[in-house]
Protein backbone atom coordinates (compact mmCIF):
# COMPACT_ATOMS: atom_id res chain seq x y z
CA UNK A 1 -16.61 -2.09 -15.01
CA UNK A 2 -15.12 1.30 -15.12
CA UNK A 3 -11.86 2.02 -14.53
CA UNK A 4 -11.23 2.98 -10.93
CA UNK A 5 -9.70 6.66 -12.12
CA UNK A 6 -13.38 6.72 -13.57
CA UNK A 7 -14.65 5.50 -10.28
CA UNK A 8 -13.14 8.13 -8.26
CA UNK A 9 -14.96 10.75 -10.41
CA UNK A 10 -18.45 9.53 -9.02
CA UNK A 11 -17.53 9.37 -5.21
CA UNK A 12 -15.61 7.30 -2.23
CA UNK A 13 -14.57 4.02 -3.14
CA UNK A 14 -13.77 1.34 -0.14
CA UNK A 15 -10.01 -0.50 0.18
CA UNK A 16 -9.30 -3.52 1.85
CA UNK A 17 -7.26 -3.46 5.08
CA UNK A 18 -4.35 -5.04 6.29
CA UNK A 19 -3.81 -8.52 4.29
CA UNK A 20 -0.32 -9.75 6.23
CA UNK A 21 -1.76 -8.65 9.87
CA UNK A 22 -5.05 -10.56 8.57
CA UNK A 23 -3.36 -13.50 8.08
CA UNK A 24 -1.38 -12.90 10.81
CA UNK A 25 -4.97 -12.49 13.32
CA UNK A 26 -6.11 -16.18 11.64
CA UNK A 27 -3.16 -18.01 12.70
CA UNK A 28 -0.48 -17.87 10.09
CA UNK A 29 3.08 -17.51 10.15
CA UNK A 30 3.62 -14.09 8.83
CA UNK A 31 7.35 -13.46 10.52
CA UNK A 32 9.34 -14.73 8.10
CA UNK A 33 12.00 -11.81 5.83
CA UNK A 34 8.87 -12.75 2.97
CA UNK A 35 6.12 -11.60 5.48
CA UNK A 36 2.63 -12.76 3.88
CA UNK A 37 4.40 -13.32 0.48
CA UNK A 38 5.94 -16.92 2.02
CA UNK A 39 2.19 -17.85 1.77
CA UNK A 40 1.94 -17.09 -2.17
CA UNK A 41 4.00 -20.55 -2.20
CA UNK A 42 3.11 -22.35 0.77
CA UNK A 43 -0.86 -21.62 0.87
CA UNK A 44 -2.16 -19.63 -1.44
CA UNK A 45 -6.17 -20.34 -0.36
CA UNK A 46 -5.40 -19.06 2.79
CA UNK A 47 -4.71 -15.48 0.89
CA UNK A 48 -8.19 -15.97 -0.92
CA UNK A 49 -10.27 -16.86 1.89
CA UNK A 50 -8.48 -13.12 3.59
CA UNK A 51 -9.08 -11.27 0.13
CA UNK A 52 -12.62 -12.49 0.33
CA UNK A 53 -13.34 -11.56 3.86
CA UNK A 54 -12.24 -8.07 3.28
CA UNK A 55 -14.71 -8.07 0.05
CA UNK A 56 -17.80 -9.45 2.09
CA UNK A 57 -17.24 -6.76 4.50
CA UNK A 58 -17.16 -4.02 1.35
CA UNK A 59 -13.85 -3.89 -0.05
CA UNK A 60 -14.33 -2.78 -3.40
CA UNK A 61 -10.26 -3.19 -3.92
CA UNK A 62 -8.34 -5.97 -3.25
CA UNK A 63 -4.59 -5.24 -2.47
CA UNK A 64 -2.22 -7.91 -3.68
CA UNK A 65 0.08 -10.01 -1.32
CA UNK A 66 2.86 -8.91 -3.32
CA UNK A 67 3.91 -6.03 -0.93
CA UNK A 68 7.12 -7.58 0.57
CA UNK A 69 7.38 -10.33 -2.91
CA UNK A 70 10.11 -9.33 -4.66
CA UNK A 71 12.45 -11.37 -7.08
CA UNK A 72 15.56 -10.92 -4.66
CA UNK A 73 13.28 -11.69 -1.44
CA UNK A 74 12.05 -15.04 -2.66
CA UNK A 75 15.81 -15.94 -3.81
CA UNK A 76 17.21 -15.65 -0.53
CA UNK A 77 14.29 -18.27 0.71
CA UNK A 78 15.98 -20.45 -1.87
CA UNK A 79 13.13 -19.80 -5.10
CA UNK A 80 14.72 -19.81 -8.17
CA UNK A 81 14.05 -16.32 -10.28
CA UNK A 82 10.89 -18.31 -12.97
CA UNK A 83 9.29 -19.47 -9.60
CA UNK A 84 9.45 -16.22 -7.95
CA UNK A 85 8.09 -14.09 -11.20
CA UNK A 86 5.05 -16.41 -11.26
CA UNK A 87 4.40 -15.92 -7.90
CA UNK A 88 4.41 -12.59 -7.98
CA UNK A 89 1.75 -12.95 -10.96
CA UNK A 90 -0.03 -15.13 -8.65
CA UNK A 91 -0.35 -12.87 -5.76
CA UNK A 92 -2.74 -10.95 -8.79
CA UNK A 93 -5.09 -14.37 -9.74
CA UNK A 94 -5.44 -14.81 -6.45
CA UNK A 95 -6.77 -10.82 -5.02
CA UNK A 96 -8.91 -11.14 -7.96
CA UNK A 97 -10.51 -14.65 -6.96
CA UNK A 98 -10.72 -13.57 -3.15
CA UNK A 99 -12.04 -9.92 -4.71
CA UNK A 100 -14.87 -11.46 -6.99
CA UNK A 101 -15.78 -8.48 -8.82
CA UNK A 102 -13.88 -5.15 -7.89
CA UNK A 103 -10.41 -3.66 -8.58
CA UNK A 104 -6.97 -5.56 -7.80
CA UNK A 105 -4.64 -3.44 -6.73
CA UNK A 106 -0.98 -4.36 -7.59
CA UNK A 107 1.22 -3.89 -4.11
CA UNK A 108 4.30 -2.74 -4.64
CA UNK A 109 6.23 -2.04 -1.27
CA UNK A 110 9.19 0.00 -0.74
CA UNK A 111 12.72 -0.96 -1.09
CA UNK A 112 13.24 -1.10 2.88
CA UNK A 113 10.52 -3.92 2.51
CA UNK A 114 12.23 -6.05 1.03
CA UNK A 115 15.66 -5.59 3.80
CA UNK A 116 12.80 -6.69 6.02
CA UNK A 117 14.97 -4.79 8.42
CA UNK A 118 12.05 -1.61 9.52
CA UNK A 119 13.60 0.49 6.96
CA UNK A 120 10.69 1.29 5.31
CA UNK A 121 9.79 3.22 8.55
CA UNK A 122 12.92 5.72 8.26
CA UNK A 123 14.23 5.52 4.17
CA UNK A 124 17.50 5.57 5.79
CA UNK A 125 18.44 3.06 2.60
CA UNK A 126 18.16 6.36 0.04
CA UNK A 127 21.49 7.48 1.18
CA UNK A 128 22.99 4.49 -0.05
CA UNK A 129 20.74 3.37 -3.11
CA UNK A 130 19.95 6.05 -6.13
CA UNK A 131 16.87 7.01 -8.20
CA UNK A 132 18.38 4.97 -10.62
CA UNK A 133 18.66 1.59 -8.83
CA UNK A 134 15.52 2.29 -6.62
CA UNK A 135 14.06 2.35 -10.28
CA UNK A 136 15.91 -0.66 -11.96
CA UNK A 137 14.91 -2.39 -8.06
CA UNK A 138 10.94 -1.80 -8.73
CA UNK A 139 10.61 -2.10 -12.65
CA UNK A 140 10.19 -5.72 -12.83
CA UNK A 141 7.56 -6.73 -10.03
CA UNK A 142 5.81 -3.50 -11.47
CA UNK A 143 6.28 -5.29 -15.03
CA UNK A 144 4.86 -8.34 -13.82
CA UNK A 145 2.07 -7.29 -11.49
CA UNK A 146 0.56 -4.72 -14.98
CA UNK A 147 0.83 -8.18 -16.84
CA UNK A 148 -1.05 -10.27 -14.57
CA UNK A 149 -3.93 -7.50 -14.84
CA UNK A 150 -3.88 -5.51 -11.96
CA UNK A 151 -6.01 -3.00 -12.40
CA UNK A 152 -3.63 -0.16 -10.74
CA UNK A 153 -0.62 -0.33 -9.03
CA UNK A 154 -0.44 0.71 -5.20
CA UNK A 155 2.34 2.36 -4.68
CA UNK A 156 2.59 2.43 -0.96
CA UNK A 157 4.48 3.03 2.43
CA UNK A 158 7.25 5.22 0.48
CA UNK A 159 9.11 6.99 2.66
CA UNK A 160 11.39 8.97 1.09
CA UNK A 161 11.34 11.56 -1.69
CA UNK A 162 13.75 9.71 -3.92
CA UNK A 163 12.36 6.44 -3.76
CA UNK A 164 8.50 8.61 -4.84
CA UNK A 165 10.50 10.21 -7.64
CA UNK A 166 11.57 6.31 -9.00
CA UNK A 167 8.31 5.04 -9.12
CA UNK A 168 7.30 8.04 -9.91
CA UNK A 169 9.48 7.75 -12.90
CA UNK A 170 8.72 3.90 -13.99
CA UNK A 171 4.83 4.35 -13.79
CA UNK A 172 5.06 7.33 -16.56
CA UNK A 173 8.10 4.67 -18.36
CA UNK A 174 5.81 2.06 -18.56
CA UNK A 175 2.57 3.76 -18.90
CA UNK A 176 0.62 1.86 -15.85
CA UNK A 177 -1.66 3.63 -13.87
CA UNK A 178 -0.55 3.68 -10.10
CA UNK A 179 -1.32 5.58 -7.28
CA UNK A 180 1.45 7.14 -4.76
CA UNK A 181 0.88 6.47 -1.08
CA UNK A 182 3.43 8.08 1.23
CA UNK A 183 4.19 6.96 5.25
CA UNK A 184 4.20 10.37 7.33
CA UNK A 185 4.39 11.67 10.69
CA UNK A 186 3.76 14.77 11.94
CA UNK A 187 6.67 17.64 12.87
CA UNK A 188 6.39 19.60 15.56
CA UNK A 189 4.42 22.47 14.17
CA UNK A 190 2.17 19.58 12.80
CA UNK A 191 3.65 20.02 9.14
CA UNK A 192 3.78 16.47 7.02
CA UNK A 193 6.68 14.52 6.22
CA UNK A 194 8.01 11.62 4.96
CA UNK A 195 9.79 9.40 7.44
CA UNK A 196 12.95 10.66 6.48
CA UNK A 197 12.07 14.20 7.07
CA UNK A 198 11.28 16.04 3.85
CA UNK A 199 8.13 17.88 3.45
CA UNK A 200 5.02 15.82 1.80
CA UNK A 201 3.70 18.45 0.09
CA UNK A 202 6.98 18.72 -1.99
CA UNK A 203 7.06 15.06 -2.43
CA UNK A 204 2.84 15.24 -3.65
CA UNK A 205 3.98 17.79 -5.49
CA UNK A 206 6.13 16.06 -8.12
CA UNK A 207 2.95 13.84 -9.04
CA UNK A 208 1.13 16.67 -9.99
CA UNK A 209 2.30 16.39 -14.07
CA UNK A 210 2.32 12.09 -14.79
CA UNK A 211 -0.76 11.35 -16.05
CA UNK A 212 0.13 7.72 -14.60
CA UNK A 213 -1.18 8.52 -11.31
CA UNK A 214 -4.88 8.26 -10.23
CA UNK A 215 -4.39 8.66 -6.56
CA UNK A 216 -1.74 10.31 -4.45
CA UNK A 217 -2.22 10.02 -0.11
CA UNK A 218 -0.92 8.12 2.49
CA UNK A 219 -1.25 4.44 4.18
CA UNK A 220 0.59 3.00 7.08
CA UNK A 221 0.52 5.92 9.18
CA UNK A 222 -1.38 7.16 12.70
CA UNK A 223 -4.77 7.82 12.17
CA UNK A 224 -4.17 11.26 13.78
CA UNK A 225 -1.61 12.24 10.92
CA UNK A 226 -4.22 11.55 8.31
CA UNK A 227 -5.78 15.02 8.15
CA UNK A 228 -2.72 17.18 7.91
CA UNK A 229 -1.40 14.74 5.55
CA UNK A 230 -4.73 15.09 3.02
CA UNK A 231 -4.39 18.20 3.17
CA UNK A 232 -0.70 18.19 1.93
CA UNK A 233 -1.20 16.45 -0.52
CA UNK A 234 -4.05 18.52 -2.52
CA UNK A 235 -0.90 20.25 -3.78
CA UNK A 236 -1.42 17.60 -6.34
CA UNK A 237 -4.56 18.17 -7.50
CA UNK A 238 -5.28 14.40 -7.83
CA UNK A 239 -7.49 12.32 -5.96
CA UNK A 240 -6.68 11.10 -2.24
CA UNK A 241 -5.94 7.96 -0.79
CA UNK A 242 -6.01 7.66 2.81
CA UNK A 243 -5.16 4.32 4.67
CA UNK A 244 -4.16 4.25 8.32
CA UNK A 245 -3.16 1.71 10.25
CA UNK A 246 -4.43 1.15 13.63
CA UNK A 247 -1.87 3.58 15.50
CA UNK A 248 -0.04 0.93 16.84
CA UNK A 249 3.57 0.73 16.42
CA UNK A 250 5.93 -2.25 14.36
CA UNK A 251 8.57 -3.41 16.53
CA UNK A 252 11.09 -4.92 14.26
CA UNK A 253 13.28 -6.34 16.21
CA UNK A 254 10.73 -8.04 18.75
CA UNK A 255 8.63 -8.22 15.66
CA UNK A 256 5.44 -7.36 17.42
CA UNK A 257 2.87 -4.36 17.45
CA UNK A 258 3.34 -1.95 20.58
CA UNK A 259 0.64 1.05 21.45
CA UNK A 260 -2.54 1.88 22.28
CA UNK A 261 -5.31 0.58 19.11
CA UNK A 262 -6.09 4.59 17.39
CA UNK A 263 -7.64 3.47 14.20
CA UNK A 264 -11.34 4.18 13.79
CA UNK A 265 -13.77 4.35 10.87
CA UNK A 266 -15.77 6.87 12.04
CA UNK A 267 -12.86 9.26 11.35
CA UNK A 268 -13.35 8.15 7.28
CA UNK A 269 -15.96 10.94 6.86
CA UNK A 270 -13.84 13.93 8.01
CA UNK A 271 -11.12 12.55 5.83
CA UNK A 272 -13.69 12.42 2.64
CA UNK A 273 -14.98 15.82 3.32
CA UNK A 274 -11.62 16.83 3.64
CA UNK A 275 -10.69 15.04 -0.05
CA UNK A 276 -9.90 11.45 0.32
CA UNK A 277 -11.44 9.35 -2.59
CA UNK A 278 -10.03 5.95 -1.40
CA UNK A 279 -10.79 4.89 2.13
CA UNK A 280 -9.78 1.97 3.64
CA UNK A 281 -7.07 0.32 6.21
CA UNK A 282 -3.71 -0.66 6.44
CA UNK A 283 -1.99 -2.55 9.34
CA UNK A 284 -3.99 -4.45 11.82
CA UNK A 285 -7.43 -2.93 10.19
CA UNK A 286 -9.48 -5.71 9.75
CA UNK A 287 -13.01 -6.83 7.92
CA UNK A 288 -15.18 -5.95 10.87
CA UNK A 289 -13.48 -2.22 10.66
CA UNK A 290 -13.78 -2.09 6.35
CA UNK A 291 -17.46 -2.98 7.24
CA UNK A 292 -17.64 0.10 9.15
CA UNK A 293 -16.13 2.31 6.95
CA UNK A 294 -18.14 0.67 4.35
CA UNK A 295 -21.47 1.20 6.02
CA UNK A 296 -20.65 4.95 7.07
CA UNK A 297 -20.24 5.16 3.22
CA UNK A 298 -23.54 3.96 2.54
C-alpha cells in the first residue's frame, strides 16, 4: 500500500467521522474527563466494531481513539504510567483491526483535551503553558502512537498558533509524518482564525517548510467555515484536510450538543474543487454520512 502522502498525489481520499460521538450514538458512556479513551480499557471491541462501521461505509482512514488518551489523563482515572503507554499503543492495534486494510491515523488532541474543561474550543491554556511544555506535553503519546505503526499522525482541533508551532516542532524532531488540522471560525469580514483569534493563514503558513507534514486543514469546525478556511490554508502549498463536524455546538458544562444539525456531504465536492485532499467528518458525522461522502467520491 502506498503511503497516504503518495495517496494524496492520485486524488481524494475518504476519513472516518466522529469515533467518541459514534460510540456515544451506540450507547456508551463517553462523559467521563477520558471521553472515548475510558473505553481503550474498559471495552476495547466496542472501538473495533465503530472503526469498522466507518470502514464499511468507505473510510479509507481510521482515526485512533487516542484523541483525549494521554499519560496524565489516564493517571488521574487511577492507571499507572506502563498501563496507560500500552493503551495508548492499543488505541493503534485496534483502528487498524476495525480499519482492515487502509491508513491508521494516530490522534493526537490538543492540550485543552486533555483539561477536559472546553479549552480546546478557545486555547485560552497558551497563555499559561509555552512552546516548550506544549512540546515536552505531546512528545510522548506522539512517540508511542509512530511506534505502534500509525501510519500518520493527525494532528487535530489545535487552536492556537503556539500549540501548531509545538507539534509543529516535534513532528520535524522526530521525523513522523503528521498532518496539521486547525479549529476555526469565521471573523466578521469572514477572514479565518484560530479559536483564539490569530489569523489561519499565518498559522498554515509556518507548515509550509517541514517536510513532516502531508496535510495541513481543519476538523471540528462549522461546515460553513470550511471554504474560507481551505482557502487559507493553500498558503501552505500542501495538501488539504477538511473535516467538519455537524455544526452543532459542545456544551461543556451540560456536556451535550446544542444547534441546528449543518453538516452535509454534498458540500465535500466544492471543498475538493476548492483543494481538500482528505474528506471526511468529525463530531457527530456518522457512517451513513462517510457513505455519502464516499459515494459522491465515486
Amino acid at each position: 500500500m502506498p503511503s497516504l502522502a503518495d495517496a494524496l498525489v492520485s486524488g481524494p481520499v475518504v476519513l472516518d467521522g466522529g469515533l467518541s460521538t459514534e460510540l456515544e450514538a451506540r450507547g456508551y458512556d463517553v462523559s467521563s474527563a477520558l471521553w472515548s479513551a475510558r473505553l481503550l480499557r474498559d471495552d476495547p471491541a466496542a472501538i473495533v466494531a465503530a472503526h469498522a462501521a466507518f470502514a464499511a461505509a468507505g473510510a479509507q482512514v481510521a482515526t485512533t481513539a487516542s484523541y483525549q488518551a494521554t499519560v496524565e489523563g489516564f493517571g488521574a482515572m487511577g492507571v499507572d504510567v506502563r498501563r496507560a503507554r500500552r493503551l495508548i499503543e492499543l488505541s493503534v492495534v485496534l483502528a487498524r483491526e476495525g480499519q482492515g486494510g487502509g491508513w491508521v491515523a494516530g490522534s493526537i488532541g490538543p492540550y485543552g483535551a486533555m483539561l477536559a474543561d472546553g479549552s480546546e474550543y478557545t486555547g485560552a491554556y497558551v497563555a499559561e503553558i509555552d512552546v516548550a511544555a506544549l512540546r515536552a506535553f505531546h512528545r510522548p503519546r506522539m512517540e508511542l502512537l509512530a511506534e505502534a505503526g500509525a501510519d500518520v499522525l493527525a494532528c487535530e482541533t489545535v487552536p492556537a498558533a503556539a500549540e501548531a508551532e509545538a507539534l509543529l516542532g516535534e513532528a520535524a524532531y522526530l521525523g513522523v509524518p503528521v498532518w496539521l488540522s486547525l479549529t476555526t471560525v469565521l471573523d466578521d469580514d469572514g477572514v479565518p482564525r484560530t479559536r483564539r483569534g490569530e489569523p489561519a493563514a499565518d498559522v498554515y503558513a509556518m507548515a509550509a517548510g517541514v517536510a513532516e507534514v502531508v496535510a495541513v486543514g481543519v476538523n471540528c469546525t462549522a461546515p460553513a467555515a470550511i471554504g474560507p478556511t481551505i482557502a487559507a490554508a493553500s498558503v501552505a502549498g500542501k495538501p488539504i484536510v477538511a473535516y467538519p463536524n455537524s455544526g452543532e455546538t459542545w456544551d461543556a458544562v451540560a456536556r451535550g450538543w446544542r444547534g441546528p444539525l449543518q453538516f452535509s456531504p454534498d458540500d465535500i465536492l466544492s471543498w475538493i474543487a476548492a483543494g481538500a485532499r482528505l474528506v471526511g467528518g468529525c463530531c457527530r458525522v456518522r457512517p451513513e454520512d462517510v457513505r455519502r461522502i464516499a459515494a459522491a467520491l465515486s
